[in-house]
Protein backbone atom coordinates (compact mmCIF):
# COMPACT_ATOMS: atom_id res chain seq x y z
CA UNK A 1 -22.63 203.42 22.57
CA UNK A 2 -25.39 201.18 23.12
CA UNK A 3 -27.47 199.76 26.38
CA UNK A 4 -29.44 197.24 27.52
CA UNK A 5 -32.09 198.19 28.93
CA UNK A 6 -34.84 196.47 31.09
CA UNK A 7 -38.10 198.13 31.49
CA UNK A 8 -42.15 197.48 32.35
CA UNK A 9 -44.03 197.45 28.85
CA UNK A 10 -45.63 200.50 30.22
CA UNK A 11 -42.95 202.50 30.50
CA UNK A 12 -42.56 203.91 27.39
CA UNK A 13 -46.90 205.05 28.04
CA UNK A 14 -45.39 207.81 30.30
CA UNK A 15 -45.47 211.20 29.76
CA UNK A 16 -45.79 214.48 32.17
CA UNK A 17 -49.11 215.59 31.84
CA UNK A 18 -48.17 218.99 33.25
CA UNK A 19 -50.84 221.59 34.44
CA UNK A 20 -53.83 219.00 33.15
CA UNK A 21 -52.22 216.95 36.75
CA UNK A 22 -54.80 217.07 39.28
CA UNK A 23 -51.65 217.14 41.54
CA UNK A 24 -48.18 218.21 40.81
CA UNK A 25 -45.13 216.78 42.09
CA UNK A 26 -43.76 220.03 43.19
CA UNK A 27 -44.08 220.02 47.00
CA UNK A 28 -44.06 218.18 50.24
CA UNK A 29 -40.21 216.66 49.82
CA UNK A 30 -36.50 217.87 49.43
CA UNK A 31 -35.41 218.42 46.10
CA UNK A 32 -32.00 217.84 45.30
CA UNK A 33 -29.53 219.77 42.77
CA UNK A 34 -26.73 218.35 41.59
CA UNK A 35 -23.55 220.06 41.42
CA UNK A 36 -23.49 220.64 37.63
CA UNK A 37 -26.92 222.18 38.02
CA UNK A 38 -26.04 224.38 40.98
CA UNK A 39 -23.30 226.11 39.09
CA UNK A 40 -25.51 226.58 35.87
CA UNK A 41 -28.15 228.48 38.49
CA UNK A 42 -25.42 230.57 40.19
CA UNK A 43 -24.16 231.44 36.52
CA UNK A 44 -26.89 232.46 34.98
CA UNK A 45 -28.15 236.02 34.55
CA UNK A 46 -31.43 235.19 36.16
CA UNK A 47 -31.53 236.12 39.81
CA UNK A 48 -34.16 234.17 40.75
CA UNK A 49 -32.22 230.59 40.26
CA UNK A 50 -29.12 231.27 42.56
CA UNK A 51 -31.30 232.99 45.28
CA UNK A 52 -33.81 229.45 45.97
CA UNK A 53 -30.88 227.62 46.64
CA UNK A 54 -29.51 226.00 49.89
CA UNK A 55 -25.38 224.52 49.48
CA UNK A 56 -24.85 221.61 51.30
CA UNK A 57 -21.35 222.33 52.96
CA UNK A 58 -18.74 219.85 53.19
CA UNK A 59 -20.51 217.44 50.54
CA UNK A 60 -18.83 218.79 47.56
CA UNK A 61 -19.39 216.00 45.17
CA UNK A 62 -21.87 213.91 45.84
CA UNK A 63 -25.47 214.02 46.12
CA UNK A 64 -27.25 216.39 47.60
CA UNK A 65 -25.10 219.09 46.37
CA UNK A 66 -27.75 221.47 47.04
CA UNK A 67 -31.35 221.77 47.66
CA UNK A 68 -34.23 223.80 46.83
CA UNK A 69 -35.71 225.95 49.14
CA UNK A 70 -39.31 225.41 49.78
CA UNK A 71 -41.55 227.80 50.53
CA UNK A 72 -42.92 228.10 54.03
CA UNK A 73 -46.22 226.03 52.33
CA UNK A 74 -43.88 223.44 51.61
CA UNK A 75 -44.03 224.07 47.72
CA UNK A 76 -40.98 224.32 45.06
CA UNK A 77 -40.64 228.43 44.68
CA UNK A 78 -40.24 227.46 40.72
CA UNK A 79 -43.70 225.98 40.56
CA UNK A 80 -46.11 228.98 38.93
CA UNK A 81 -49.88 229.69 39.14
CA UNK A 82 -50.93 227.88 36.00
CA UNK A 83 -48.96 224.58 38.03
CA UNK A 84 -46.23 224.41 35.55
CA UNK A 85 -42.33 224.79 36.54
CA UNK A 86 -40.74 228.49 35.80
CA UNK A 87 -37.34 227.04 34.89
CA UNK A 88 -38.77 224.65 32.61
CA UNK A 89 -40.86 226.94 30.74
CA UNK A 90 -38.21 229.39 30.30
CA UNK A 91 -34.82 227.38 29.65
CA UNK A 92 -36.07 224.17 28.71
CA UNK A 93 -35.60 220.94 30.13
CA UNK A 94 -32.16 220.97 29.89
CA UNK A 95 -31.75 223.24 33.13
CA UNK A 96 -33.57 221.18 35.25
CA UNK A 97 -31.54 219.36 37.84
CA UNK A 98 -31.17 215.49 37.32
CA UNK A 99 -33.92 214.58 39.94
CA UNK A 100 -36.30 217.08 38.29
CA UNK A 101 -35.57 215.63 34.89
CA UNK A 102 -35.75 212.47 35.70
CA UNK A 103 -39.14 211.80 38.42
CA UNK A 104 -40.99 209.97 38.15
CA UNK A 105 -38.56 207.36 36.24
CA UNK A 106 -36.26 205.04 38.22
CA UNK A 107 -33.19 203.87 37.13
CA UNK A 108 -30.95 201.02 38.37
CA UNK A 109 -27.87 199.26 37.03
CA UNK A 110 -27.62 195.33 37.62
CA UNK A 111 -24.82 193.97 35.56
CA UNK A 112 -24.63 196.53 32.93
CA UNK A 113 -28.09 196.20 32.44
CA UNK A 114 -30.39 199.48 32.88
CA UNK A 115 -33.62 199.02 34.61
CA UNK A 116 -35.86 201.87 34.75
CA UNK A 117 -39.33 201.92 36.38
CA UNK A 118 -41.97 204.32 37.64
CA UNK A 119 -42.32 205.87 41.33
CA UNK A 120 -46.32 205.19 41.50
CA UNK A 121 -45.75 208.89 43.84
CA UNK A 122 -47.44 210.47 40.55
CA UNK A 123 -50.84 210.08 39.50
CA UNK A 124 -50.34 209.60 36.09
CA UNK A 125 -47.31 207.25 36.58
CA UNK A 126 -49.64 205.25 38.53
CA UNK A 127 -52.42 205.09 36.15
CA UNK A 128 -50.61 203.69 33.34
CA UNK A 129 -48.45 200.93 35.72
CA UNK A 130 -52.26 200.32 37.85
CA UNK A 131 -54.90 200.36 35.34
CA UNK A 132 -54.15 197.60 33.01
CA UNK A 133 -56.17 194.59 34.46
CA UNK A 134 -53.57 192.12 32.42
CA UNK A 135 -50.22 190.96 34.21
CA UNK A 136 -47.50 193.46 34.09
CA UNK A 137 -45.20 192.79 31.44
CA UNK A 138 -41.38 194.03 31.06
CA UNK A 139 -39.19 194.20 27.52
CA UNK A 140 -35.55 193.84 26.94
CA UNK A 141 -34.48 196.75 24.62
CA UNK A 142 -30.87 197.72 22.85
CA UNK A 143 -30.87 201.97 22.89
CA UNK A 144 -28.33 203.88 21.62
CA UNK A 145 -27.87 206.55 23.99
CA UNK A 146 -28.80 206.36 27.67
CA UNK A 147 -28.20 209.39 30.08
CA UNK A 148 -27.01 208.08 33.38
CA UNK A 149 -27.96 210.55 35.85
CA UNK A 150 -29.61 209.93 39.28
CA UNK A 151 -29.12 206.19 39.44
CA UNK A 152 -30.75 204.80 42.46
CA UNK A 153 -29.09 201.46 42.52
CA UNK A 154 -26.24 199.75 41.40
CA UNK A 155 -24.70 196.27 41.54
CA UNK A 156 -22.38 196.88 44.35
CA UNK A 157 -25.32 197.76 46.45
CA UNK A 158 -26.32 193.66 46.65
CA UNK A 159 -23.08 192.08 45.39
CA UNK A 160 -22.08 191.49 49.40
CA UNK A 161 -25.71 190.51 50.70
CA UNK A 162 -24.99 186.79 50.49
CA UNK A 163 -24.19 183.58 48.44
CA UNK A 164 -27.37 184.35 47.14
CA UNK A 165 -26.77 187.81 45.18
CA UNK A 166 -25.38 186.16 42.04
CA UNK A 167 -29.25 184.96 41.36
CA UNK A 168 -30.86 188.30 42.36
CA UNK A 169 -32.23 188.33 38.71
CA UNK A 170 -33.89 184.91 38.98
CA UNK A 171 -34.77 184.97 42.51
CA UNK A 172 -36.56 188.25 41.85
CA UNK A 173 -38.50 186.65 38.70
CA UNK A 174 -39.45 183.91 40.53
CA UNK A 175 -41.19 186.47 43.12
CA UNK A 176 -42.90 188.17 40.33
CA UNK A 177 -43.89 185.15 38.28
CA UNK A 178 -45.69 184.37 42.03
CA UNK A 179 -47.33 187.40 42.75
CA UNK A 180 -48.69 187.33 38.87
CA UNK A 181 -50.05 183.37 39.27
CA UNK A 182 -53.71 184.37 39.52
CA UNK A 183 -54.46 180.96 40.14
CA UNK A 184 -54.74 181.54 43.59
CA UNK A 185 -55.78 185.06 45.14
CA UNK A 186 -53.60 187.37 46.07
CA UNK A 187 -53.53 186.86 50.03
CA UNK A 188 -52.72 183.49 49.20
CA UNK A 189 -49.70 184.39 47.22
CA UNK A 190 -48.36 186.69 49.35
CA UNK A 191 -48.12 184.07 52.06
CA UNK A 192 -46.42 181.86 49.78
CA UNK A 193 -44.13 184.58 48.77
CA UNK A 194 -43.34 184.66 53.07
CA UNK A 195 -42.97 181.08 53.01
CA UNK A 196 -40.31 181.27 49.74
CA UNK A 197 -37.87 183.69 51.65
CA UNK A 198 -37.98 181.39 54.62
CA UNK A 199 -36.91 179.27 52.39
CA UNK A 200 -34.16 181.41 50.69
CA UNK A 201 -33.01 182.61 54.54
CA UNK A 202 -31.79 178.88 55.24
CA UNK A 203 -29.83 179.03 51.50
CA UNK A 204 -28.37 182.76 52.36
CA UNK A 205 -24.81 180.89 53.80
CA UNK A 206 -24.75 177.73 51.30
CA UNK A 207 -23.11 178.13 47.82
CA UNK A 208 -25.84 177.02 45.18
CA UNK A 209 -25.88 176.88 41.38
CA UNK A 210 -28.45 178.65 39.43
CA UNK A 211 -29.64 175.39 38.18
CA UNK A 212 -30.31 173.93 41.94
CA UNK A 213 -31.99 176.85 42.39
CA UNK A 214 -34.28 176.22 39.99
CA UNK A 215 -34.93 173.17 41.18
CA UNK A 216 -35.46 174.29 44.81
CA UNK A 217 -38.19 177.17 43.36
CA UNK A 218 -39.80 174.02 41.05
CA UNK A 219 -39.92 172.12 44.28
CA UNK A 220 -41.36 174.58 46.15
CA UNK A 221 -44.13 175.73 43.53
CA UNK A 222 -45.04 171.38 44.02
CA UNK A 223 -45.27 170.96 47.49
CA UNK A 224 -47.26 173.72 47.87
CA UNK A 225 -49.22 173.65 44.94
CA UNK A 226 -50.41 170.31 46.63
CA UNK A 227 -50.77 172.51 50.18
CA UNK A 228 -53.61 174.54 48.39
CA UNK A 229 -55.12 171.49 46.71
CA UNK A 230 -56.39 169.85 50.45
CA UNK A 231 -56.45 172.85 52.26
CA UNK A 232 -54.04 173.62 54.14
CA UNK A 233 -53.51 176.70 53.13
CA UNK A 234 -57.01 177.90 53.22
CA UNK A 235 -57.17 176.36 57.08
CA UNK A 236 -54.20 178.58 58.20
CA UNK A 237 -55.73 181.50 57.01
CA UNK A 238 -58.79 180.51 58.57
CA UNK A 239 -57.18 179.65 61.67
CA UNK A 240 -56.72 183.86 62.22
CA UNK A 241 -60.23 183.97 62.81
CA UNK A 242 -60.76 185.23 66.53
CA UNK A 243 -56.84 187.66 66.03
CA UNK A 244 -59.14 190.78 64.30
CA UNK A 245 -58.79 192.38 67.78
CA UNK A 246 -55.27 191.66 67.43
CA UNK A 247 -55.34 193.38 63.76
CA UNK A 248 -57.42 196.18 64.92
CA UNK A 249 -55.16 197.45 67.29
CA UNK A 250 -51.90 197.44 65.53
CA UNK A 251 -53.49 199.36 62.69
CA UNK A 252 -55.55 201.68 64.35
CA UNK A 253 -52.71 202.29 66.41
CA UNK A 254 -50.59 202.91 63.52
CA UNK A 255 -53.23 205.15 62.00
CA UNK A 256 -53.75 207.03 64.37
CA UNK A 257 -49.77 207.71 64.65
CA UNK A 258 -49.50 208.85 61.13
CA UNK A 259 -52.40 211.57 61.58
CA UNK A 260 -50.40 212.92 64.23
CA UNK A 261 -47.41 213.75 62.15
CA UNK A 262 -47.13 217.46 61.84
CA UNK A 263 -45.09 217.43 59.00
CA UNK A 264 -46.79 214.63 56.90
CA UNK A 265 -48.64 215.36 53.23
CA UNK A 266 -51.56 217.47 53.82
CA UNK A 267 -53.91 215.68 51.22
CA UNK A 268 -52.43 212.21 52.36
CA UNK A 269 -53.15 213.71 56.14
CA UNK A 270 -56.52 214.16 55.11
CA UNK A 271 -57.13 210.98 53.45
CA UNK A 272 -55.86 209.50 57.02
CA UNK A 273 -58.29 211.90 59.14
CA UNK A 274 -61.35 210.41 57.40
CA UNK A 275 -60.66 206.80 57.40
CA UNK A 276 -60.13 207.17 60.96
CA UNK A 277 -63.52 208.49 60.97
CA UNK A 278 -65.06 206.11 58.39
CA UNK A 279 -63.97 203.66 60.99
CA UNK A 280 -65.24 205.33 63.94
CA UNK A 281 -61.61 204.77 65.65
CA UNK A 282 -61.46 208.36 66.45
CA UNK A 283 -63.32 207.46 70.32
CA UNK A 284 -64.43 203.71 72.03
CA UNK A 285 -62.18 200.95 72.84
CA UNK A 286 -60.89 198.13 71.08
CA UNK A 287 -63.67 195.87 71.19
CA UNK A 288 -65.98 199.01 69.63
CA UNK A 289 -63.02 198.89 66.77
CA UNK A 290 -63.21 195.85 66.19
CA UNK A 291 -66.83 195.41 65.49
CA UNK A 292 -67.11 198.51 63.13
CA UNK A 293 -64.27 197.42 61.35
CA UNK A 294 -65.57 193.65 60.64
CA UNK A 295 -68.74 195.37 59.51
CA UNK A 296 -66.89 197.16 56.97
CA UNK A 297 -64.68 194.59 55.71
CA UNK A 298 -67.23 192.34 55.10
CA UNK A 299 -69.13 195.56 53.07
CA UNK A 300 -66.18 196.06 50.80
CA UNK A 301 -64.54 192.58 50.61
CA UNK A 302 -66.28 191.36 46.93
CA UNK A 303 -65.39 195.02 45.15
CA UNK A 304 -61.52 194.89 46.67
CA UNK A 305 -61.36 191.33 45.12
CA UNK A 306 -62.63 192.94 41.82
CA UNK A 307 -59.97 195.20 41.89
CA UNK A 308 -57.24 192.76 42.81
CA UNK A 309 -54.91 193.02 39.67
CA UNK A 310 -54.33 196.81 40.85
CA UNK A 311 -52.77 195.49 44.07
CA UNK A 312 -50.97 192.79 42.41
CA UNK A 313 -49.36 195.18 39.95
CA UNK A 314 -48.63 197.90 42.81
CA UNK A 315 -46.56 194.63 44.62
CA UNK A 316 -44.96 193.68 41.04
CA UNK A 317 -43.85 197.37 40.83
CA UNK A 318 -42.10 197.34 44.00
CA UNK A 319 -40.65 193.81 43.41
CA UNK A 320 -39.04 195.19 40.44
CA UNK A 321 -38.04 198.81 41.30
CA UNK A 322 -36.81 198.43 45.08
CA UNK A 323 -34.51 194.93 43.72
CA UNK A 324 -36.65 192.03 45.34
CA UNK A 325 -35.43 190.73 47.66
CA UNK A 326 -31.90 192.65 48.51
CA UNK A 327 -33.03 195.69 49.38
CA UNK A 328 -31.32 197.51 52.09
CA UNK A 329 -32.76 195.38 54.81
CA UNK A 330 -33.07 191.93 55.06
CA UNK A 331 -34.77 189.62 52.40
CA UNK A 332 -37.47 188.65 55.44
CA UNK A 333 -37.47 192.71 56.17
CA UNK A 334 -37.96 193.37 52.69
CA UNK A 335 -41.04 190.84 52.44
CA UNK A 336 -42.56 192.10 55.32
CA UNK A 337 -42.51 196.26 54.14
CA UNK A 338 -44.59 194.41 50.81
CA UNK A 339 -47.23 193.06 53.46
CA UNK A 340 -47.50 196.37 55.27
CA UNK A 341 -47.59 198.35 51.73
CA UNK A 342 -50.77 195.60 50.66
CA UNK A 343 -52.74 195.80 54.26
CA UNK A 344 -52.61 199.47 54.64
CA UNK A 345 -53.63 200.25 51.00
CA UNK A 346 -56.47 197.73 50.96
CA UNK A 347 -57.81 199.52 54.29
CA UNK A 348 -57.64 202.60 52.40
CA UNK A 349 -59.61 200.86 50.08
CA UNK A 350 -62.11 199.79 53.25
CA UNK A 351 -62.48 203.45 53.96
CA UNK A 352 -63.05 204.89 50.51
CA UNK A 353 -66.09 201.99 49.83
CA UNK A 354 -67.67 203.20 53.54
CA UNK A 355 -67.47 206.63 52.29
CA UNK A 356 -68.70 206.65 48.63
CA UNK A 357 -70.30 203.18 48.47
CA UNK A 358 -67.85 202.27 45.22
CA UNK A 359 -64.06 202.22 44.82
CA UNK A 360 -63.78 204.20 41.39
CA UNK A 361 -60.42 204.12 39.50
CA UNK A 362 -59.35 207.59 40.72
CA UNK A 363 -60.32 207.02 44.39
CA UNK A 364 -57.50 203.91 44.21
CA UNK A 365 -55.50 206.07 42.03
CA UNK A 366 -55.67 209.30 44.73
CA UNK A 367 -54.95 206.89 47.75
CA UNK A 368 -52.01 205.10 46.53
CA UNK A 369 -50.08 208.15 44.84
CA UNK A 370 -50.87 209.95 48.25
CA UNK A 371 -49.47 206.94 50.62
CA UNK A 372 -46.51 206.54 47.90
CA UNK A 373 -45.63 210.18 48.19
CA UNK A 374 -46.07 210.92 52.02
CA UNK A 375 -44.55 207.10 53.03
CA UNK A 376 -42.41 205.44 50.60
CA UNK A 377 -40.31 208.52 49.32
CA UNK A 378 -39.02 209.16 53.25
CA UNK A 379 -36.39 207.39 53.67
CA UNK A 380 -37.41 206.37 57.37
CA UNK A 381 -40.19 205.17 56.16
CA UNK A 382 -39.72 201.67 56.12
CA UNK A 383 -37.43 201.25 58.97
CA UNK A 384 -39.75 203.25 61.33
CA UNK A 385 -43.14 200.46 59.98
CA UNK A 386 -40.82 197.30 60.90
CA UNK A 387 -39.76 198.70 64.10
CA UNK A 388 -43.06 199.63 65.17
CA UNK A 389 -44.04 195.79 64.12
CA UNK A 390 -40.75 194.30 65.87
CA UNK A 391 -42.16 196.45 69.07
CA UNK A 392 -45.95 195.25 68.56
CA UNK A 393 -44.45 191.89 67.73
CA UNK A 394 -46.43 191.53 64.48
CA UNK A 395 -42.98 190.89 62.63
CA UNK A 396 -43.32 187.10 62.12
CA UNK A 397 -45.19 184.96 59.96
CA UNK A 398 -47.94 184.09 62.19
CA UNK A 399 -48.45 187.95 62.28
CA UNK A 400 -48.16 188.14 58.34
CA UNK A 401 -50.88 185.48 58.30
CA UNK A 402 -53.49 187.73 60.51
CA UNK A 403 -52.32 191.16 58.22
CA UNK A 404 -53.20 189.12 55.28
CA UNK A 405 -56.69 187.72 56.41
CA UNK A 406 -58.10 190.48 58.31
């Protein structure tokens, strides 16, 4: 039987680099076992798989059927001293449980058609989808056999978001083929990107063909292309100047709060701890913030710029693995999460140039698979950022404006 199959070009680049990993994607989250894999452990004549289990009672088919206990550090009991996994080495792959098998791949289903990506929550996943300084790419492929376990997403999942859904495909291409337009910078993309789901909100009740659609997006691209052309644009983003107080204390505040979770990543907890420092947010007031912070970003501002395709393909991953933009909130929601993902990475990129005077390849690499793994992969994640914006009011597009500029 064959598939379709939609992936990054990269994809195919991937491949676990095992105990050579400077990290190992054993520890710090709930591991899942699915019921096939729970029975295989109980069955088998090694003790040591049945006895690192934990049944979920009363969820007898779906997922999680059972988990892995962690040990008191937090790490998978399977992972050994040389960093490689016990069951894998011993039994092969095919007694790993689907989520073990299958991270750091995504898969999703969108009319019969498989899309598989990369969670960027592994450092070598996110050196091959990060690296490559050209746009990111994506192939159409027929295979012959596809295993379909751990799907993420499926159709039904956005069929009953709006009259929209039918052109989740396009509408989502359209918001790559943005983001990838490097004929403006990045900032200025993103806030046409916030401006385009406006846009989309006002369509979300009206029935539209695909080809009006296009039409709308063609429009859009022209009126706007002329926006950037006399400045417009460039005098809104402008007009921020005077809100980095404003900035300062949201994401101080919101810095601060993650360093204070006891039960957050221990590297990423680290990585918080010193930019805090590198800051100097750690004592003063806001106006003492504020200052060391502007001194900084103006320090670091030309070498982020010359690393700007890494951001724009970290935006274009999302886009494409989280379904851009009918994800489980809504579309504005969704939009807003990318903002917050951008503005908190690039001031991880602030702290890293204080610290080492550069911003090397595996400095970005560390800090994004470390924010990906101790942010993105809990499930409150998101919902906890956009209510902390909705309760700092710094959830509308005057407040995207100032996160994009500062």
């Amino acid at each position: 039987m064959t598939s379709t199959q939609l992936v990054p070009s990269h994809f195919k680049k991937f491949s676990c680099i095992g105990s050579e990993c400077e990290n190992h994607c054993c520890q710090g989250w709930v591991v899942s076992i699915d019921k096939k894999t729970y029975k295989k452990y109980q069955n088998s004549n090694d003790p040591t798989l049945a006895k690192n289990l934990k049944r979920y009672k009363g969820n007898d088919k779906g997922m999680p059927y059972a988990t892995i206990q962690m040990k008191e550090c937090g790490t998978c009991p399977f992972l050994t001293d040389n960093g490689l996994c016990y069951i894998h080495a011993n039994y092969g792959e095919e007694m790993l449980s689907s989520v073990c098998s299958v991270f750091p791949r995504v898969k999703n289903i969108f009319n019969d058609v498989l899309e598989q990506s990369l969670y960027l929550s592994c450092p070598e996943a996110a050196r091959i989808a990060l690296l490559d300084p050209n746009p990111m790419e994506f192939d159409i492929e027929i295979s012959e056999r596809v295993i379909l376990n751990s799907i993420s997403k499926q159709t039904n999942d956005i069929s009953q978001k709006s009259n929209l859904s039918p052109h989740f495909f396009q509408l989502r291409s359209f918001a790559i083929e943005l983001i990838q337009d490097r004929t403006w910078d990045l900032k200025t993309r993103l806030l046409l990107l916030g401006f385009w789901i406006q846009r989309l909100e006002k369509l979300e009740d009206v029935s539209i063909s695909e080809s009006n659609l296009k039409e709308e997006w063609a429009n859009f691209i022209t009126t706007y292309s002329a926006h950037i052309k006399s400045g417009t644009i460039e005098t809104l983003l402008d007009g921020t100047k005077g809100n980095e107080s404003r900035f300062v204390g949201f994401i101080q505040a919101y810095f601060s709060t993650r360093n204070e979770i006891e039960n957050i990543y221990k590297e990423y907890k680290l990585l918080v701890s010193n930019l805090l420092n590198n800051f100097d947010w750690l004592n003063g007031q806001i106006d003492d913030w504020t200052s060391s912070y502007t001194t900084v970003k103006n320090k670091s501002e030309k070498l982020i710029n010359s690393k700007e395709y890494i951001l724009e393909n970290f935006l274009v991953n999302e886009i494409f693995k989280d379904w851009f933009p009918f994800g489980k909130n809504t579309m504005w929601d969704h939009y807003l999460s990318l903002i917050f993902h951008y503005t908190i990475i690039k001031v991880h990129f602030m702290s890293i140039i204080t610290e080492t005077n550069s911003l090397d390849e595996s400095d970005i690499i560390n800090a994004i698979y470390l924010y990906v793994r101790s942010s993105l992969h809990r499930k409150s994640y998101v919902n906890s950022i956009l209510e902390y914006a909705k309760d700092n009011q710094m959830n509308d597009l005057a407040s995207v404006v100032i996160l994009l500029n500062c």
